[in-house]
C-alpha atoms as a PDB file:
ATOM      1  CA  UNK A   1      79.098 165.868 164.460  1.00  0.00           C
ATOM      2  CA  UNK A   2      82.768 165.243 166.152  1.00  0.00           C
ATOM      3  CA  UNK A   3      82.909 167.344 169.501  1.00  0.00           C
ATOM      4  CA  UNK A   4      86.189 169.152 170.528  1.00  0.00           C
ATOM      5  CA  UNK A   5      87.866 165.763 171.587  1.00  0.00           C
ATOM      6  CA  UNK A   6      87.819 163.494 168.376  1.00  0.00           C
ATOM      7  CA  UNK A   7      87.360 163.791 164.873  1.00  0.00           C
ATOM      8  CA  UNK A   8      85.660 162.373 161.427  1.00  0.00           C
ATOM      9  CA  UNK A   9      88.315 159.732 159.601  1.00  0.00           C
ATOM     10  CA  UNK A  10      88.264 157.536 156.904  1.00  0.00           C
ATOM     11  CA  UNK A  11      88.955 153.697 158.047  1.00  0.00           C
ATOM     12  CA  UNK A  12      88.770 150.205 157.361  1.00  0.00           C
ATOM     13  CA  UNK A  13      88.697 146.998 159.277  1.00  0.00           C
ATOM     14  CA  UNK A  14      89.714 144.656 156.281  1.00  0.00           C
ATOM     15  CA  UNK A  15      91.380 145.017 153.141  1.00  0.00           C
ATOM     16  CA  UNK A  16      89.540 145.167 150.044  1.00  0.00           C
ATOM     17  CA  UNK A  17      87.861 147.253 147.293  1.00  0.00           C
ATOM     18  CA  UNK A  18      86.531 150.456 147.933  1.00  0.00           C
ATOM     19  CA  UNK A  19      83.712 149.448 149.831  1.00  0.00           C
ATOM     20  CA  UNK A  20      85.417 148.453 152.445  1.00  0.00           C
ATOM     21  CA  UNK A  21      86.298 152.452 153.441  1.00  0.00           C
ATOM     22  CA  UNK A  22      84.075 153.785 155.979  1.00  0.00           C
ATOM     23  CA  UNK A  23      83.756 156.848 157.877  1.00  0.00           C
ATOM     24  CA  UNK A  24      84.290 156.681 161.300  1.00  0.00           C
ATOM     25  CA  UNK A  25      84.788 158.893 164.462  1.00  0.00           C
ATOM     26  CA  UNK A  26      88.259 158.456 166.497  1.00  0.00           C
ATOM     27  CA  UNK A  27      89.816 160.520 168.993  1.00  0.00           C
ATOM     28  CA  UNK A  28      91.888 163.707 168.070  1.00  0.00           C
ATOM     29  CA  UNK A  29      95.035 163.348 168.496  1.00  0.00           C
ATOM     30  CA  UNK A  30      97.532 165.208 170.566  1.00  0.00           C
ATOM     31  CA  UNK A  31     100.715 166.555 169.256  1.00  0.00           C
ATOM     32  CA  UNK A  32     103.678 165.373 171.324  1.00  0.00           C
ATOM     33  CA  UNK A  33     107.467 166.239 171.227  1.00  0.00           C
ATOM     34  CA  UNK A  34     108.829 168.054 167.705  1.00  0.00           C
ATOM     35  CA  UNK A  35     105.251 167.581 166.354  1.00  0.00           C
ATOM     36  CA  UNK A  36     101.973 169.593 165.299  1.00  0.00           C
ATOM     37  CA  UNK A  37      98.517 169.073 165.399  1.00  0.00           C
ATOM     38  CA  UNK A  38      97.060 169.919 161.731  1.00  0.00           C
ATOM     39  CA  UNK A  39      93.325 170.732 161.263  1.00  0.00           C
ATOM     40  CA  UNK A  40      93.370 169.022 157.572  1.00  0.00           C
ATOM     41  CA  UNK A  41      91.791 170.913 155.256  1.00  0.00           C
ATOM     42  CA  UNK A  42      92.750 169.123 151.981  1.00  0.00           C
ATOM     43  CA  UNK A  43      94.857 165.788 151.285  1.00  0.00           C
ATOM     44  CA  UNK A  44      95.438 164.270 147.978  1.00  0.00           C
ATOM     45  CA  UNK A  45      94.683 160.244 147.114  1.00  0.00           C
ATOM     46  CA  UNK A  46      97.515 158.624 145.308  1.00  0.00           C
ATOM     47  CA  UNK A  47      98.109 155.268 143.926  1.00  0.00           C
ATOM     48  CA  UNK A  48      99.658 154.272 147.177  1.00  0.00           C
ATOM     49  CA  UNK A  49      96.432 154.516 148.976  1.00  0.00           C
ATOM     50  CA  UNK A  50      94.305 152.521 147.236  1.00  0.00           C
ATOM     51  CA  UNK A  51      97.328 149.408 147.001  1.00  0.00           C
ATOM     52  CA  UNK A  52      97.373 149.619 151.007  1.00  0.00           C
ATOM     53  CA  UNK A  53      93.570 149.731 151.261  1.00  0.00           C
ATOM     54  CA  UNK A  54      93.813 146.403 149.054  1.00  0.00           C
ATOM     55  CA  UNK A  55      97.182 144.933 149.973  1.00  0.00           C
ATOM     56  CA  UNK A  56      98.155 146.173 153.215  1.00  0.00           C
ATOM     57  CA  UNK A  57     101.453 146.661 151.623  1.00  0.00           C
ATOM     58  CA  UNK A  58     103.773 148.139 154.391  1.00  0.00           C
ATOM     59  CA  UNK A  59     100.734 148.488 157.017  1.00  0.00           C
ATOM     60  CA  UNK A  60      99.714 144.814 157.544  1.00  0.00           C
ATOM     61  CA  UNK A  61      96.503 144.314 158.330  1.00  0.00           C
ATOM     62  CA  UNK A  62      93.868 146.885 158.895  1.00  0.00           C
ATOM     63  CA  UNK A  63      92.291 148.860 160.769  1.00  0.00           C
ATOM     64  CA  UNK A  64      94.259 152.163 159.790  1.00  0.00           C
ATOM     65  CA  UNK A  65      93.471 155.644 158.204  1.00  0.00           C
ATOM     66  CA  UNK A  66      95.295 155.946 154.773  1.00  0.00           C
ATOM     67  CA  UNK A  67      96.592 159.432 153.573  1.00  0.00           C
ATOM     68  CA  UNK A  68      99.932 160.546 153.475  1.00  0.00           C
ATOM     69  CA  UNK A  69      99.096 164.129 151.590  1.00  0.00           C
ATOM     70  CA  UNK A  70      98.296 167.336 154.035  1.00  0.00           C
ATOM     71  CA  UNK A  71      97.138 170.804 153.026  1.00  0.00           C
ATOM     72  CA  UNK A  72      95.727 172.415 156.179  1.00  0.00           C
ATOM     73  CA  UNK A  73      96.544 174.777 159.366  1.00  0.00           C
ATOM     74  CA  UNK A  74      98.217 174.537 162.204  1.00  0.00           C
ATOM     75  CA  UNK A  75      96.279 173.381 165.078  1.00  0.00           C
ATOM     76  CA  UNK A  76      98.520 173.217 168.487  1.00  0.00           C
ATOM     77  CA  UNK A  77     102.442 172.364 168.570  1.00  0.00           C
ATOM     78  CA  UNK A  78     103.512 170.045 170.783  1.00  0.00           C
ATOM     79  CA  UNK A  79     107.465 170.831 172.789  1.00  0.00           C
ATOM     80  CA  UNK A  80     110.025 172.078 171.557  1.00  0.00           C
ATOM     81  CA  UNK A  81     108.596 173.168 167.680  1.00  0.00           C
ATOM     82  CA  UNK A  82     110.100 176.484 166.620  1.00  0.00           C
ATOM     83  CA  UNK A  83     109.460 175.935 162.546  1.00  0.00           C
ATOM     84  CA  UNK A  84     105.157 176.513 163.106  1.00  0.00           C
ATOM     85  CA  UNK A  85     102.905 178.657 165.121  1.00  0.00           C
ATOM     86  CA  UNK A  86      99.383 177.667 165.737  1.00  0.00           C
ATOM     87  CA  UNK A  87      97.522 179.451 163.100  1.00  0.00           C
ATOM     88  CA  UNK A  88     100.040 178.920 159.868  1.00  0.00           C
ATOM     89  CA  UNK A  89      98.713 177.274 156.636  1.00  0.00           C
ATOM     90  CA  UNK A  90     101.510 174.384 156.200  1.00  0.00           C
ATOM     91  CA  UNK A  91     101.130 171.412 153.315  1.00  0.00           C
ATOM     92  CA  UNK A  92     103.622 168.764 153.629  1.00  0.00           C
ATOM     93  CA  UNK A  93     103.630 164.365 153.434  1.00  0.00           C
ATOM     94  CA  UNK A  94     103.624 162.578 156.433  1.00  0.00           C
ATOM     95  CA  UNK A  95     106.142 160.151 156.747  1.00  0.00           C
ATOM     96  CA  UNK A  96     105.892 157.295 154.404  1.00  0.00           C
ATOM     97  CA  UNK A  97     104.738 154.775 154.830  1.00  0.00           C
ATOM     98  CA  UNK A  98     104.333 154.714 158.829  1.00  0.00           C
ATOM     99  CA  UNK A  99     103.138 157.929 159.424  1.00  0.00           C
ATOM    100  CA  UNK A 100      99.881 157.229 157.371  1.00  0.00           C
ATOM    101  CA  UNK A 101      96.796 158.868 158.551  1.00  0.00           C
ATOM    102  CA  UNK A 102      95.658 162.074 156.504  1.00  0.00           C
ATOM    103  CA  UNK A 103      92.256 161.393 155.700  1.00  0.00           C
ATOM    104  CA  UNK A 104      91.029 162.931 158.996  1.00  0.00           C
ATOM    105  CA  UNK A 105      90.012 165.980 160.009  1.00  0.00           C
ATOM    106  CA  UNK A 106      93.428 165.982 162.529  1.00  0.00           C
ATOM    107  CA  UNK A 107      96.319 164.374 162.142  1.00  0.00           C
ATOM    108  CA  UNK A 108      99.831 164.991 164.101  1.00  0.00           C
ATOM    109  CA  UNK A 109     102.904 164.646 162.673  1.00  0.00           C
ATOM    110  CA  UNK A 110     106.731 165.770 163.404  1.00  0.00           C
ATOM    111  CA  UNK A 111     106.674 169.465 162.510  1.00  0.00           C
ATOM    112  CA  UNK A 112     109.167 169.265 159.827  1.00  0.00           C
ATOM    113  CA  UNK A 113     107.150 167.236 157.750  1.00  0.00           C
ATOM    114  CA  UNK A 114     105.705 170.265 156.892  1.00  0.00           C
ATOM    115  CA  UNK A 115     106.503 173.563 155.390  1.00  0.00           C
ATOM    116  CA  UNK A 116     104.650 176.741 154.818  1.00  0.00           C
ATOM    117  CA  UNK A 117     101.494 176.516 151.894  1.00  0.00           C
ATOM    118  CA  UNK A 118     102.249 178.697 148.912  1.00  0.00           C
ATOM    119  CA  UNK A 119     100.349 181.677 149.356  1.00  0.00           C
ATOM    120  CA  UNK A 120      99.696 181.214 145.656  1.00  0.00           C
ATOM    121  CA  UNK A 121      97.420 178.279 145.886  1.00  0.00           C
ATOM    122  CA  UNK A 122      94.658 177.061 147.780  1.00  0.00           C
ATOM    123  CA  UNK A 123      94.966 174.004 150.030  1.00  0.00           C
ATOM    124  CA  UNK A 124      93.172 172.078 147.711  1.00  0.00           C
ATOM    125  CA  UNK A 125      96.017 172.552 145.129  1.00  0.00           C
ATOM    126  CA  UNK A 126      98.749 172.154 148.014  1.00  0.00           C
ATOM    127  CA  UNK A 127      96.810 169.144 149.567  1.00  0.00           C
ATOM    128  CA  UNK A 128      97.406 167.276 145.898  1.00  0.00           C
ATOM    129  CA  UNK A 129     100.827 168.154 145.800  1.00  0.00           C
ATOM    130  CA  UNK A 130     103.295 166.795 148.429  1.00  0.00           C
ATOM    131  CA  UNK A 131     103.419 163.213 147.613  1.00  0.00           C
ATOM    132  CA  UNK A 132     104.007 163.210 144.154  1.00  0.00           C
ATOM    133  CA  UNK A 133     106.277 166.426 144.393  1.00  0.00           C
ATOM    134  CA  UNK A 134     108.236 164.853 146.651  1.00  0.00           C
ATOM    135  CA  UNK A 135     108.511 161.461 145.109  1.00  0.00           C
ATOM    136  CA  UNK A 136     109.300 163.401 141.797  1.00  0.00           C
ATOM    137  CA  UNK A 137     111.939 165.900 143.401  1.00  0.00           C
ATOM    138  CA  UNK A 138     113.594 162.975 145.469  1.00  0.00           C
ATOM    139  CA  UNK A 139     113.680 161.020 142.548  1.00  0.00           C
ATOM    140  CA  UNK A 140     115.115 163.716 139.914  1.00  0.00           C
ATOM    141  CA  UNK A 141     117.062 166.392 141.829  1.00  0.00           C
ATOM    142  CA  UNK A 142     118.192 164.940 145.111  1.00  0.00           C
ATOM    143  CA  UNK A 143     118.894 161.197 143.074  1.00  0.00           C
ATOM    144  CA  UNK A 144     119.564 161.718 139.504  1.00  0.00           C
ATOM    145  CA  UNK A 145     120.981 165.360 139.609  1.00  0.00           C
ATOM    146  CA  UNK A 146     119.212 165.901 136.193  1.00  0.00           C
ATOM    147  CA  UNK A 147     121.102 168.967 134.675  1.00  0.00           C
ATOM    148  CA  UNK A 148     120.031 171.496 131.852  1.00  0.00           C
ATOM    149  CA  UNK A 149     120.359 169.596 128.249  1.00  0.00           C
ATOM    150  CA  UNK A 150     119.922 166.220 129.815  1.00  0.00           C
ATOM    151  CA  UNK A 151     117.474 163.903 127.970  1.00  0.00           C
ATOM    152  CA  UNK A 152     114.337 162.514 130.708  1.00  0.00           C
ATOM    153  CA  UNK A 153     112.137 160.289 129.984  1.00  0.00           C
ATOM    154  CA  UNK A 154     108.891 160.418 132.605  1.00  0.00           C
ATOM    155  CA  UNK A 155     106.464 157.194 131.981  1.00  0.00           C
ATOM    156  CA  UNK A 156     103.070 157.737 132.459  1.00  0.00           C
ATOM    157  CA  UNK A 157     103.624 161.067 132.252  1.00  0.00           C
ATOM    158  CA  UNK A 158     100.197 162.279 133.003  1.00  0.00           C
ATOM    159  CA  UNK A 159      99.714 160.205 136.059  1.00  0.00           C
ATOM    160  CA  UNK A 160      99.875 162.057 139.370  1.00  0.00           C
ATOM    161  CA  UNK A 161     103.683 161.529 139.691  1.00  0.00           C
ATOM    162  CA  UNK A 162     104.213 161.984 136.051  1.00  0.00           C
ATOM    163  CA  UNK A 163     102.839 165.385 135.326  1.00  0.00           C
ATOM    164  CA  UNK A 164     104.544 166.922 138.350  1.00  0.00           C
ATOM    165  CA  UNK A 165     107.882 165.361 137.336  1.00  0.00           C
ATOM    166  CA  UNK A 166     107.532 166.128 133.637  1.00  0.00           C
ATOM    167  CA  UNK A 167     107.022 169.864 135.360  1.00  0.00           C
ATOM    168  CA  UNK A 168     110.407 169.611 137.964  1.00  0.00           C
ATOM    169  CA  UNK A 169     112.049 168.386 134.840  1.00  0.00           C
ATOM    170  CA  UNK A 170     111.253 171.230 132.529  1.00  0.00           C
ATOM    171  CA  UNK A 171     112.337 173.327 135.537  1.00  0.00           C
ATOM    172  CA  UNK A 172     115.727 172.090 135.585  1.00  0.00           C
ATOM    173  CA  UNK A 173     116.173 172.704 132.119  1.00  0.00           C
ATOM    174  CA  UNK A 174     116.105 169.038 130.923  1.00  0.00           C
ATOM    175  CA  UNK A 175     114.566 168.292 127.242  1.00  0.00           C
ATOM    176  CA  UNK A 176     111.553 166.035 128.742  1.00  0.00           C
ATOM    177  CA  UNK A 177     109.912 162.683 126.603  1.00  0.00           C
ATOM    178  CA  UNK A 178     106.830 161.391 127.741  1.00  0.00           C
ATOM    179  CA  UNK A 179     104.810 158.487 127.507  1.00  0.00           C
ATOM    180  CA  UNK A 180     100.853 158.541 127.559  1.00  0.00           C
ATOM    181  CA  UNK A 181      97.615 157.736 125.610  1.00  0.00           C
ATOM    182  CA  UNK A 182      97.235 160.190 122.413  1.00  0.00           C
ATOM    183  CA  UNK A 183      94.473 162.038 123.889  1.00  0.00           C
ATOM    184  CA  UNK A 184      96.900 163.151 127.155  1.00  0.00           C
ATOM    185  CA  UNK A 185      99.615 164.686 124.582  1.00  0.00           C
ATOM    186  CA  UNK A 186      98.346 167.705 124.395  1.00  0.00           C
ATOM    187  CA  UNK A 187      97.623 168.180 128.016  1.00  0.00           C
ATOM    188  CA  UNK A 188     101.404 167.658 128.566  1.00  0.00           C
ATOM    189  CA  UNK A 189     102.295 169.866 125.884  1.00  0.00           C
ATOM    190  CA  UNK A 190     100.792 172.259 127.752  1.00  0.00           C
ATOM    191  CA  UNK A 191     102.898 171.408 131.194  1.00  0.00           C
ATOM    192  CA  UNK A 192     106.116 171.684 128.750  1.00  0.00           C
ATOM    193  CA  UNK A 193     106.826 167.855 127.571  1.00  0.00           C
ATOM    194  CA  UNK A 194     108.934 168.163 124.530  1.00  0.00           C
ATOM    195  CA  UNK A 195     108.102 164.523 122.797  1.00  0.00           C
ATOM    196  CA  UNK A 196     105.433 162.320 123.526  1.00  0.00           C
ATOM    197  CA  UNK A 197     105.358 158.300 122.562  1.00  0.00           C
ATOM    198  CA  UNK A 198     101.655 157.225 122.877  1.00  0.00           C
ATOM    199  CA  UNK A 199     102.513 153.587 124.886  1.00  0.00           C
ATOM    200  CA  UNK A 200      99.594 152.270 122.920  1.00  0.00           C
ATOM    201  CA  UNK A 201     100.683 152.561 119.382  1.00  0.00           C
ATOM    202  CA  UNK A 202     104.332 153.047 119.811  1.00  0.00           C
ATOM    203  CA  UNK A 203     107.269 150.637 121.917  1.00  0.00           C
ATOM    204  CA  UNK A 204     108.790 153.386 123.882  1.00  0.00           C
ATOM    205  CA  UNK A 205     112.483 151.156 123.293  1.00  0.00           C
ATOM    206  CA  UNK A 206     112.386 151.500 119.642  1.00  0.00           C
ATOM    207  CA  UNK A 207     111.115 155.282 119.658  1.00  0.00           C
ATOM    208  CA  UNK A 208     113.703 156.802 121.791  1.00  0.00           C
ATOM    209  CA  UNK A 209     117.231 156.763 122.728  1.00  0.00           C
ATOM    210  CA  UNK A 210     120.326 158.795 124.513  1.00  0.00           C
ATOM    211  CA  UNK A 211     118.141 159.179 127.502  1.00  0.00           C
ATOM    212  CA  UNK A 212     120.215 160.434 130.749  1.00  0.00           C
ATOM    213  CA  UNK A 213     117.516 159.450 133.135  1.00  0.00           C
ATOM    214  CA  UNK A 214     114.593 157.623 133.021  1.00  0.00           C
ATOM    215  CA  UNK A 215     111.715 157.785 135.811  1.00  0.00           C
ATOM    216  CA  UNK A 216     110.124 154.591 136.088  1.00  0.00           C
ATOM    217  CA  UNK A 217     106.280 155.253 137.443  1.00  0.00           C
ATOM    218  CA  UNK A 218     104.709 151.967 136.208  1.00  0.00           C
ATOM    219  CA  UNK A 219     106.565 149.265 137.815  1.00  0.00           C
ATOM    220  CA  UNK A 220     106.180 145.496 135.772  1.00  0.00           C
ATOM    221  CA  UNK A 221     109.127 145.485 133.069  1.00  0.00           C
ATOM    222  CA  UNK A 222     109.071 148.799 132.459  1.00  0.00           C
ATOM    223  CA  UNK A 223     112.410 149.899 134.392  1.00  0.00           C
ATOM    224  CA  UNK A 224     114.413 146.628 132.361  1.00  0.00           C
ATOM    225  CA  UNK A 225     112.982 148.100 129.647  1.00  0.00           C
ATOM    226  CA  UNK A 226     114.107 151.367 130.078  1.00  0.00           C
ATOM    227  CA  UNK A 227     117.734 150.501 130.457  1.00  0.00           C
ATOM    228  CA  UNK A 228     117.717 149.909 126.709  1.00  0.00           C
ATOM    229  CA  UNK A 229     117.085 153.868 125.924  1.00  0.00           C
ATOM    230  CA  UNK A 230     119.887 154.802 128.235  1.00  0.00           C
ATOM    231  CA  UNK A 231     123.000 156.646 126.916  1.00  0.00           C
ATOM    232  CA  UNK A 232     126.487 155.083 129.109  1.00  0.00           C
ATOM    233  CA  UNK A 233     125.953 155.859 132.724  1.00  0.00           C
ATOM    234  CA  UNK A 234     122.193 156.742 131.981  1.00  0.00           C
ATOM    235  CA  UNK A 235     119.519 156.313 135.070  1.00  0.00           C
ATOM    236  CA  UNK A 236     116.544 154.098 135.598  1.00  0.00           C
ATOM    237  CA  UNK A 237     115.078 155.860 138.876  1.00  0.00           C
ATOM    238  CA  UNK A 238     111.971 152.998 139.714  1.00  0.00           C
ATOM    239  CA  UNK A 239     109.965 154.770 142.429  1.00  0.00           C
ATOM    240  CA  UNK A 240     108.593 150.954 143.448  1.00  0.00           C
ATOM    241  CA  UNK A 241     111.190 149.087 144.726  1.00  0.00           C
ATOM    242  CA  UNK A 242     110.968 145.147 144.728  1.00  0.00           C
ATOM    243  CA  UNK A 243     108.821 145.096 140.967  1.00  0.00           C
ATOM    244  CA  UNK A 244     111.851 143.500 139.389  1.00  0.00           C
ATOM    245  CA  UNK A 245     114.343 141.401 140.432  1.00  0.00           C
ATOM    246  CA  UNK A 246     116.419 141.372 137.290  1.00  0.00           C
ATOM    247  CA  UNK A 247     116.582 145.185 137.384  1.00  0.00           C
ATOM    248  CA  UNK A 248     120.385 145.593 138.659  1.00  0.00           C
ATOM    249  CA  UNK A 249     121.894 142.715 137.394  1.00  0.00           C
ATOM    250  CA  UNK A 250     120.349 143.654 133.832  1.00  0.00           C
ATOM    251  CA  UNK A 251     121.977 147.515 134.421  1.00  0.00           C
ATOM    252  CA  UNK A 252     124.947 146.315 135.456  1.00  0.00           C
ATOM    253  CA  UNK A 253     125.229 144.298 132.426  1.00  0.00           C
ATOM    254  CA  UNK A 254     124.224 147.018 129.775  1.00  0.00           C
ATOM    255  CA  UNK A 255     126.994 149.633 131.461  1.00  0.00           C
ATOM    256  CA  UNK A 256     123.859 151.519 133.002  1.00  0.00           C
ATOM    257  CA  UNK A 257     122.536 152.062 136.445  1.00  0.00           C
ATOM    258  CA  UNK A 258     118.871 151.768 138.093  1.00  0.00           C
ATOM    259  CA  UNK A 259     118.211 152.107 141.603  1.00  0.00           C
ATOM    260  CA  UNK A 260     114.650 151.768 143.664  1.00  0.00           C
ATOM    261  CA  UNK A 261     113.721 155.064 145.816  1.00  0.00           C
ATOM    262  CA  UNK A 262     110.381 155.103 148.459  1.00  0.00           C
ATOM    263  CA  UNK A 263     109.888 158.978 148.991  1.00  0.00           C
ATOM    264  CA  UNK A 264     110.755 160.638 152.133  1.00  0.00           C
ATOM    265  CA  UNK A 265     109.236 163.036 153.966  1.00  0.00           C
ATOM    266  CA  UNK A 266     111.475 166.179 153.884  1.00  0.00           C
ATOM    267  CA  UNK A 267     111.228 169.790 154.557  1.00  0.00           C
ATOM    268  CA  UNK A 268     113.553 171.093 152.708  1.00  0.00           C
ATOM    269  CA  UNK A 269     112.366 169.201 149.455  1.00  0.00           C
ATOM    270  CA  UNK A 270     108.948 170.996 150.521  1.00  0.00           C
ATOM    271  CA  UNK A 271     110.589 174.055 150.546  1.00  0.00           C
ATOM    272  CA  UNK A 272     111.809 173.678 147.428  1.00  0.00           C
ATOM    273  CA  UNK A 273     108.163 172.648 146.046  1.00  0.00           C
ATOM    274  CA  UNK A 274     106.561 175.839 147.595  1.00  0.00           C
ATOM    275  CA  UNK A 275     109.320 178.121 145.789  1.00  0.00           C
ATOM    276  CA  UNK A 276     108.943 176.280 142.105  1.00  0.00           C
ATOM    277  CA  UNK A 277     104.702 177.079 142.760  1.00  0.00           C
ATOM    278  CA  UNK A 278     105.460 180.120 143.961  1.00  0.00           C
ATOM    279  CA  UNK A 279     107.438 180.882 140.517  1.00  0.00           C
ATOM    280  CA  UNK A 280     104.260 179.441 138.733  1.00  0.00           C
ATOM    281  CA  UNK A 281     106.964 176.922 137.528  1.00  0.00           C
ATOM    282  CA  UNK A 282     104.732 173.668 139.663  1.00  0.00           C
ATOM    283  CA  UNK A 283     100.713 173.372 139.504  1.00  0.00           C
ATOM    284  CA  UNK A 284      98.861 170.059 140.138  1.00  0.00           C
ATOM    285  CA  UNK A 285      96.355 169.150 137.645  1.00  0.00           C
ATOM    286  CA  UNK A 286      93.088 168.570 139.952  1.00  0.00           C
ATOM    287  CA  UNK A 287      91.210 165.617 138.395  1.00  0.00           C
ATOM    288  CA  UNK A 288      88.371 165.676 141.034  1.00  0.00           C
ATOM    289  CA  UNK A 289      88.039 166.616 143.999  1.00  0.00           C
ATOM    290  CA  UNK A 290      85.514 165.027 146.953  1.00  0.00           C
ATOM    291  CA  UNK A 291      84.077 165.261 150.385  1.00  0.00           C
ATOM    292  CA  UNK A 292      86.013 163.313 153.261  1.00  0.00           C
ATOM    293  CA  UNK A 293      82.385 161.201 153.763  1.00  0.00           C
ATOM    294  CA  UNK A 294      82.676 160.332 149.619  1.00  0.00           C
ATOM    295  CA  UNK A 295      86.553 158.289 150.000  1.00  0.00           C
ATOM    296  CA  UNK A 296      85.516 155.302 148.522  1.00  0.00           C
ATOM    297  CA  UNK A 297      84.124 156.892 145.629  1.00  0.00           C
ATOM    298  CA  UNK A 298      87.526 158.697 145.096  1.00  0.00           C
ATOM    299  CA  UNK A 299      89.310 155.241 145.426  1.00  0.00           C
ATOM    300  CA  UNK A 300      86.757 153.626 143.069  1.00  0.00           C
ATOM    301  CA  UNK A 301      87.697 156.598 140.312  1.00  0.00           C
ATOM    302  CA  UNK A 302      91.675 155.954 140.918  1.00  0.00           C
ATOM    303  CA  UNK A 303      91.313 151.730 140.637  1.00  0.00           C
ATOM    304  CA  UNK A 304      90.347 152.804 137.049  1.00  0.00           C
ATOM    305  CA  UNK A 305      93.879 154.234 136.474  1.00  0.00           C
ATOM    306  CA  UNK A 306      92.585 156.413 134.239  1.00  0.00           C
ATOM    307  CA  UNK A 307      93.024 159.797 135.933  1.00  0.00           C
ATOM    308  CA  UNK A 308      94.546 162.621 134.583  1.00  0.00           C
ATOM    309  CA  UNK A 309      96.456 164.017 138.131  1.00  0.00           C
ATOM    310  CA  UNK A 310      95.277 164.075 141.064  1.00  0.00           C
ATOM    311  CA  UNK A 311      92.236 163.056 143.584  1.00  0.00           C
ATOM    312  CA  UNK A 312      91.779 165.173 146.203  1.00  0.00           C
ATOM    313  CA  UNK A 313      89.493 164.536 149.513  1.00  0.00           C
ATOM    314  CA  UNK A 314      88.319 168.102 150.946  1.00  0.00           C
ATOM    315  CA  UNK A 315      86.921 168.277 154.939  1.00  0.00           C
ATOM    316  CA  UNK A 316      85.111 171.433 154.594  1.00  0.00           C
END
């Protein structure tokens, strides 16, 4: 049992599979200037967690907590924070990738990082949320402007990112097309997807065209192969940046653009979540949900990649 000076985290001292995540106890940390102290109560497990816990990716070498997802309350707030009290229920990202470190019972971050948790939902639902919601808002509002009409295409559309795009998308008033195994369609039926290719069966390129904006989840050749189902001046938006090389050069020549976006953290795009769950417009799909002590067994069930939404680590 932590006492009132550190805290249970997840951590690792080399990178590798699964196994390698242990729980460990650490010091609590202290909130300094324009930050809070969180008690986490919930925090999601995306794709980008288990690539650092193998890769290292942007963190190097270990040991680190991963986690960028919060759901949780207010704990202390260091100088100068006017945005949070101690006491208010706030879900936010921390700042990617540096700011890693959810997967704790604490964590401190600046205080705009956060915004307040839809009363609507319980932190297990906000603590899936602000990674994907962000990447997916970044990537279709604040970058590709999508309008009401346009044509989007969302792969892997029932992936964490995917169903929570295919849902920002319907609530801009774009006609969404997804792609996803057979036995997903009618899962994203239900989240609004107007047209579903199963990637399986069916080459997206030859099943689709006139798209205005295309969001490119999977990485590999996927975003060159999505400039072919652009209309002129269509958008490949590849949320990870560096998979292809030939990825502008190929745009430029088709007359089509494609640019790479790492998600921010951002509280007015969290603000903006909170109001599109507060409308009932924005709900993450909970695929399972596990106790802080169980992380590798989350991280074993996302290296399958065959989750439908999101993982979610819970500290009570």
């Amino acid at each position: 049992m932590s006492n009132a000076n550190t805290m249970h985290a997840i951590s690792q001292n080399v990178l590798g599979g699964p196994e390698v995540l242990q729980e460990v106890e650490v010091e609590r940390p202290t909130p300094g200037p324009s930050e809070v102290l969180v008690r986490v109560r919930a925090a999601g497990v995306n794709p980008t967690d288990w690539k650092h816990r193998e890769l290292g990716i942007f963190l190097g070498q270990p040991p680190f907590v991963l986690g960028w997802d919060v759901s949780g309350v207010v704990e202390a707030v260091g100088i100068g924070v006017t945005v949070h009290q101690p006491g208010d229920e706030v879900f936010g990202m921390l700042p990617y990738p540096f700011g890693v470190g959810s997967h704790a019972e604490y964590v401190t971050a600046p205080a705009r990082s956060f915004a307040a948790k839809p009363s609507s939902v319980d932190h297990t639902q906000a603590g899936a949320l602000p990674l994907v919601a962000l990447t997916a808002w970044q990537a279709l509002v604040d970058t590709a402007d999508v309008q009401p009409g346009q044509r989007v295409l969302v792969h892997a559309a029932a992936g964490g990112v995917g169903h929570v795009a295919v849902q920002i998308a319907k609530a801009r008033g774009a006609y969404v097309i997804g792609t996803a195994s057979a036995g997903k369609h009618d899962f994203l039926r239900e989240l609004g997807a107007d047209e579903l290719i199963d990637y399986r069966t069916t080459d997206f390129t030859e099943a689709v065209k006139d798209v205005d904006v295309v969001l490119d989840t999977m990485g590999g050749d996927y975003a060159v192969r999505s400039l072919r189902v652009l209309r002129k001046d269509g958008l490949v938006v590849s949320i990870l940046p560096g998979s292809s090389k030939e990825l502008s050069a190929e745009a430029e020549k088709l007359g089509v653009r494609a640019v790479e976006m790492l998600v921010e953290a951002d509280h007015t795009g969290m603000k903006a979540i909170a109001e599109l769950v507060e409308a009932g417009k924005l709900r993450a799909t909970i695929a399972e949900t596990f106790p802080l002590a169980d992380a590798a067994k989350a991280h074993a069930l996302g290296d399958t990649g065959r989750t439908t939404g999101k993982l979610v680590l819970l500290m009570d």
